[in-house]
Protein backbone atom coordinates (compact mmCIF):
# COMPACT_ATOMS: atom_id res chain seq x y z
CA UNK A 1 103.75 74.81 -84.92
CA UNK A 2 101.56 74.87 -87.91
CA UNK A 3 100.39 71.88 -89.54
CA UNK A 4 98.64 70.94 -92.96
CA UNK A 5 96.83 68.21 -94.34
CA UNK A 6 96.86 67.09 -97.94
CA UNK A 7 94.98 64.42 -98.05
CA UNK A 8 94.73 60.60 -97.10
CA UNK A 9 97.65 60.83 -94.77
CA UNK A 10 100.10 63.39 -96.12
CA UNK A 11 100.62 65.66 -93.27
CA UNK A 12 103.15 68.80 -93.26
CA UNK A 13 104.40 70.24 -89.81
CA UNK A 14 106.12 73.51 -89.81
CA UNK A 15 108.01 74.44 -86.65
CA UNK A 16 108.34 77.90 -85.32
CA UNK A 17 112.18 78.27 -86.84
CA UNK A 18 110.60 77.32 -90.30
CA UNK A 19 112.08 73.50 -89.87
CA UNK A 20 109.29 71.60 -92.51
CA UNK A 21 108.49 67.93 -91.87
CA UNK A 22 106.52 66.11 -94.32
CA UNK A 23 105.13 62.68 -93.23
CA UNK A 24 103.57 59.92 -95.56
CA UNK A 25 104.17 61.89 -98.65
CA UNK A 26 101.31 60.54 -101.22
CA UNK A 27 100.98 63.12 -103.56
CA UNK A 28 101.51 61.54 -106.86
CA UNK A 29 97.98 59.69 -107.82
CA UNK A 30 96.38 61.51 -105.06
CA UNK A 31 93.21 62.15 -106.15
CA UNK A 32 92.75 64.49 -103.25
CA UNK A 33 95.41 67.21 -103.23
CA UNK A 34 96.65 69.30 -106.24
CA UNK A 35 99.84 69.39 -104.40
CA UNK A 36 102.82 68.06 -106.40
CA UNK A 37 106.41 66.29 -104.94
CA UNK A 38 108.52 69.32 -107.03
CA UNK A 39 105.93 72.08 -104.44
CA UNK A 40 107.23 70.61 -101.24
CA UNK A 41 110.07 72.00 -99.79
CA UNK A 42 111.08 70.20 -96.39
CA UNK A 43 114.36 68.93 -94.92
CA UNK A 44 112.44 65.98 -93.58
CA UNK A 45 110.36 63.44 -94.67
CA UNK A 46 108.86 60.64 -92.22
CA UNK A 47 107.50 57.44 -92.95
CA UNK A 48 104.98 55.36 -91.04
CA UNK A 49 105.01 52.24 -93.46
CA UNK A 50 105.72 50.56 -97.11
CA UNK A 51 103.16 50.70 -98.38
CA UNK A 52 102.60 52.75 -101.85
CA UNK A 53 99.86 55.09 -100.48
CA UNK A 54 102.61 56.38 -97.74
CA UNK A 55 106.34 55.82 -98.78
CA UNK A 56 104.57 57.58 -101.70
CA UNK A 57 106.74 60.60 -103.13
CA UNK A 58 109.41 59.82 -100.35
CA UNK A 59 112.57 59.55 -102.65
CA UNK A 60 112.06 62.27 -105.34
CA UNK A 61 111.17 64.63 -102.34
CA UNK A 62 114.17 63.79 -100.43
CA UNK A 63 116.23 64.13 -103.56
CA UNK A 64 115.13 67.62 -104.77
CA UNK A 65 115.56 68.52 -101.07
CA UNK A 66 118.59 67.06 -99.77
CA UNK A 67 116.31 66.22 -97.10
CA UNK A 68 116.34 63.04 -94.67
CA UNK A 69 114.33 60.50 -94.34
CA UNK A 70 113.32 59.57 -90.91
CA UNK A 71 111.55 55.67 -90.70
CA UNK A 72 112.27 52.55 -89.85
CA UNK A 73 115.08 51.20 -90.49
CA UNK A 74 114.08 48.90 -93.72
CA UNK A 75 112.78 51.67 -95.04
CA UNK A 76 115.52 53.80 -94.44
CA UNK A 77 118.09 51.19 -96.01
CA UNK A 78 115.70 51.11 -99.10
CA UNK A 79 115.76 54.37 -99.69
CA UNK A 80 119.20 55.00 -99.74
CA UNK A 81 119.21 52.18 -101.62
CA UNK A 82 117.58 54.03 -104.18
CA UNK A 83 119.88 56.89 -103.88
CA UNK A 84 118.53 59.19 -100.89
CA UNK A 85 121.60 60.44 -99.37
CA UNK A 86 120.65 61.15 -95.80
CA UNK A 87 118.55 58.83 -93.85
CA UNK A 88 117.83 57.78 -89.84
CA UNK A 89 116.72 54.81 -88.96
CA UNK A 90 114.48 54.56 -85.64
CA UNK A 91 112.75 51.26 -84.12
CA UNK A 92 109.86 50.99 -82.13
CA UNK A 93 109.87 51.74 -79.17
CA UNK A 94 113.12 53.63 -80.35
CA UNK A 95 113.26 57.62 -80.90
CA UNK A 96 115.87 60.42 -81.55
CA UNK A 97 116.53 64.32 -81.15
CA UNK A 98 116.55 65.93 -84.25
CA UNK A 99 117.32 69.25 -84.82
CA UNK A 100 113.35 70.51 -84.88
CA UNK A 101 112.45 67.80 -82.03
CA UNK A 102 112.22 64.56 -81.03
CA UNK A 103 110.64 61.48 -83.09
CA UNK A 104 109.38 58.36 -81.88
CA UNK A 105 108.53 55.36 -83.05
CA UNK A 106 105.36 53.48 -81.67
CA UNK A 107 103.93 49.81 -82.58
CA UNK A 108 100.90 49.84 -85.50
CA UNK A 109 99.02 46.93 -86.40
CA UNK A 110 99.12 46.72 -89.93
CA UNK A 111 101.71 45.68 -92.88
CA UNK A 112 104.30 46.89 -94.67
CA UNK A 113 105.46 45.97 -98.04
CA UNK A 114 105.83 47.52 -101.66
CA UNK A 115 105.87 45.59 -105.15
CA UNK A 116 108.61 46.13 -107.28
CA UNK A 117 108.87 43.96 -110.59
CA UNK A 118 106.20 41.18 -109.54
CA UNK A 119 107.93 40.86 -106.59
CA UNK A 120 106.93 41.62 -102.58
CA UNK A 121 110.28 43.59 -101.08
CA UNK A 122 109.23 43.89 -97.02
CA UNK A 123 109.84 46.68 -95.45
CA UNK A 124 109.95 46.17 -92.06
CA UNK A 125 107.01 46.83 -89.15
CA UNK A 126 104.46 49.46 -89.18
CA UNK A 127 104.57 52.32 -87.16
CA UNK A 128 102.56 55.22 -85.71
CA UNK A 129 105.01 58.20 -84.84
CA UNK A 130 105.06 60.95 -82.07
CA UNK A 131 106.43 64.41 -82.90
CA UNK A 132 107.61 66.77 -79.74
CA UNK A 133 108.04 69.67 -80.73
CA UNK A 134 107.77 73.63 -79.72
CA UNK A 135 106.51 72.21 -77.11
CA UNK A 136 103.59 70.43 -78.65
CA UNK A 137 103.20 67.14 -79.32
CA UNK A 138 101.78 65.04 -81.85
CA UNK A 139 101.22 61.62 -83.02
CA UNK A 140 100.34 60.53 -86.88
CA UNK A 141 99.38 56.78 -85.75
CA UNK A 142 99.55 55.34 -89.68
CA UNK A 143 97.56 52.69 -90.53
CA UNK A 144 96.61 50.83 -87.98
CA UNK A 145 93.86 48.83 -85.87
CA UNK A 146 92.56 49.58 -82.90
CA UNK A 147 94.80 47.46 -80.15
CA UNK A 148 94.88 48.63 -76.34
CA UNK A 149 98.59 49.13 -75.98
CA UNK A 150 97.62 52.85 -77.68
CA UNK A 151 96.18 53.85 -74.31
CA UNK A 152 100.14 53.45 -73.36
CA UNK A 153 100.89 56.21 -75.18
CA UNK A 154 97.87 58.42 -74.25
CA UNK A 155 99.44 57.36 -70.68
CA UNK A 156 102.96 58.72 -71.65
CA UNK A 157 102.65 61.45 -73.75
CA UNK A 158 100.13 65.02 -73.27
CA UNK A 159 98.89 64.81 -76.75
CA UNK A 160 97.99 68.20 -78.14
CA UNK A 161 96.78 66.61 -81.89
CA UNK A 162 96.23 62.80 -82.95
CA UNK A 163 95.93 61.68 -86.65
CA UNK A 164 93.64 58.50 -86.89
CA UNK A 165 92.58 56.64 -89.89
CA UNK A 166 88.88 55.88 -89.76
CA UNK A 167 88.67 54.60 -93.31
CA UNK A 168 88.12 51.11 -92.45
CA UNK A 169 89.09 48.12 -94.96
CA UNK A 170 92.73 48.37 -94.46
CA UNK A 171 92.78 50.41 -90.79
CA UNK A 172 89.96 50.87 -88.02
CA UNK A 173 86.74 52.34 -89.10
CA UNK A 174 84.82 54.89 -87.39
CA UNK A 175 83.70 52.93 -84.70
CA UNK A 176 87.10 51.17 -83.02
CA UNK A 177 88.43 54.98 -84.04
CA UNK A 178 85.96 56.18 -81.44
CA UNK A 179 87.25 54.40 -79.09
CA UNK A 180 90.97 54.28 -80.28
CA UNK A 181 90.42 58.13 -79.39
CA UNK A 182 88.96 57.53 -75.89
CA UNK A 183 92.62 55.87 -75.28
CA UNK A 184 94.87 58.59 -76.38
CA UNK A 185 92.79 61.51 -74.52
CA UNK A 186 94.18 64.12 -77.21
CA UNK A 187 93.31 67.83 -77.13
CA UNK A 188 92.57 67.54 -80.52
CA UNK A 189 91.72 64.03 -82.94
CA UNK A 190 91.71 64.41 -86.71
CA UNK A 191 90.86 61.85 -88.87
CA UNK A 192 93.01 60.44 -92.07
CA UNK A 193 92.98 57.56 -94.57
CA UNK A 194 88.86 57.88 -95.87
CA UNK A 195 87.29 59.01 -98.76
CA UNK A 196 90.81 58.20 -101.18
CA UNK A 197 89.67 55.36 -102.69
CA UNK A 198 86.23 53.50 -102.66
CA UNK A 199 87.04 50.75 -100.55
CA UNK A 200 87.22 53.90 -97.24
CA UNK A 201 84.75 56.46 -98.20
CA UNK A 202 83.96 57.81 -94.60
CA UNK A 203 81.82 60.64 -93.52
CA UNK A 204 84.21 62.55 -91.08
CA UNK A 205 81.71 64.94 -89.86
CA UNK A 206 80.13 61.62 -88.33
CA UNK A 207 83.28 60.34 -86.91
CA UNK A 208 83.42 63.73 -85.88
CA UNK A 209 80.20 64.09 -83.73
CA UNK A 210 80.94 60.76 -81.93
CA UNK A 211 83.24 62.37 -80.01
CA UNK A 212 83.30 64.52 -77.04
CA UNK A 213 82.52 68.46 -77.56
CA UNK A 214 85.51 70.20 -79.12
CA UNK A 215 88.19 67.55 -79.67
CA UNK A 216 87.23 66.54 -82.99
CA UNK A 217 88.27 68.01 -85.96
CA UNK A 218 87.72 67.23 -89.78
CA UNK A 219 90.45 69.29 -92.11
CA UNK A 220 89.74 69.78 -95.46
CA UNK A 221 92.74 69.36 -97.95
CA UNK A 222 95.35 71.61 -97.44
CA UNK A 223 93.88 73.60 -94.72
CA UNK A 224 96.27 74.75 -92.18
CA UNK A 225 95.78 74.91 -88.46
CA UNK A 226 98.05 76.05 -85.55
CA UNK A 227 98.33 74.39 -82.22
């Protein structure tokens, strides 16, 4: 499994039969990643949330792909409201076997909502979501705070990689990240959501050091690692 990080929370995972999943895919007013929605080519596309800065680029990438769109189920009845042709809906607490692994759904304290035309359209509960996969497994936790129930899911799953916002503002900062971390007992914890806007400019090499030797790991946008 490779996976690569484009900034904020845009993260692509490429399995070992060349199945691409992209997941919160903000690429358009980005200010971090040259990477455009017409570069991506993946047959799936997961969302954690509504909001703008994740359901992003999810319907012009699923378009030009033919690709499905993997969420909750608000979001995946908006989307094919707007003309996305293939589409799952999952629940928390709820997951499925898809043809490159399974996806879960897990509880994320947060929002979820977009504006369209003055108006607030709701989009159903946030979610973090676990990827098993080639026998890894991963978990993007969205935008969230830090809540205890996530030590539940370090409890359940062997988590080779963990994506945690540390921007603060709108998620945890650094510090309930730390110990957001301590819960999940991942392999390896990178963090998203910082330094896109002013309102979460993080120092990740910080975050970083907080942690115990070796788990921590600050990608730069669009590296690639394998796990």
């Amino acid at each position: 499994m490779k996976i690569t990080y484009q900034g904020h929370s845009v993260i692509e995972v490429t399995m070992k039969d060349g199945s691409a999943v992209i997941i919160d895919p903000f690429l358009t007013n980005n200010p971090l990643t040259n990477k455009t929605p017409s570069d991506v080519k993946a047959k799936w596309v997961i969302v954690t949330h509504g909001h703008s800065d994740h359901l992003g680029d999810t319907v012009a990438i699923a378009k030009q792909n033919q690709a499905t769109v993997i969420s909750i189920v608000e979001i995946a009845r908006y989307v094919s409201n707007k003309g996305v042709a293939q589409t799952h809906g999952l629940n928390i607490g709820g997951g499925f076997l898809f043809p490159f692994g399974r996806v879960s759904l897990t509880p994320a304290l947060h929002s979820s909502s977009i504006q369209e035309n003055g108006q607030t359209i709701y989009l159903g509960e946030p979610t973090g979501v676990v990827i098993e996969a080639d026998g890894k497994t991963i978990y993007h936790a969205g935008d969230t705070a830090d809540f205890s129930d996530l030590a539940l899911i370090g409890e359940k799953y062997d988590l080779d990689v963990v994506f945690l916002p540390i921007g603060d503002n709108f998620t945890m900062g650094p510090d309930d990240a730390v110990i957001a971390a301590g819960r999940l007992h991942a392999k390896k914890v990178v963090p998203i959501h910082y330094n896109t806007f002013p309102q979460i400019k993080q120092d990740p090499t910080a975050f970083i050091a907080r942690l115990p030797e070796g788990v921590g790991k600050v990608m730069t946008v669009g590296e690639t690692i394998e796990v």
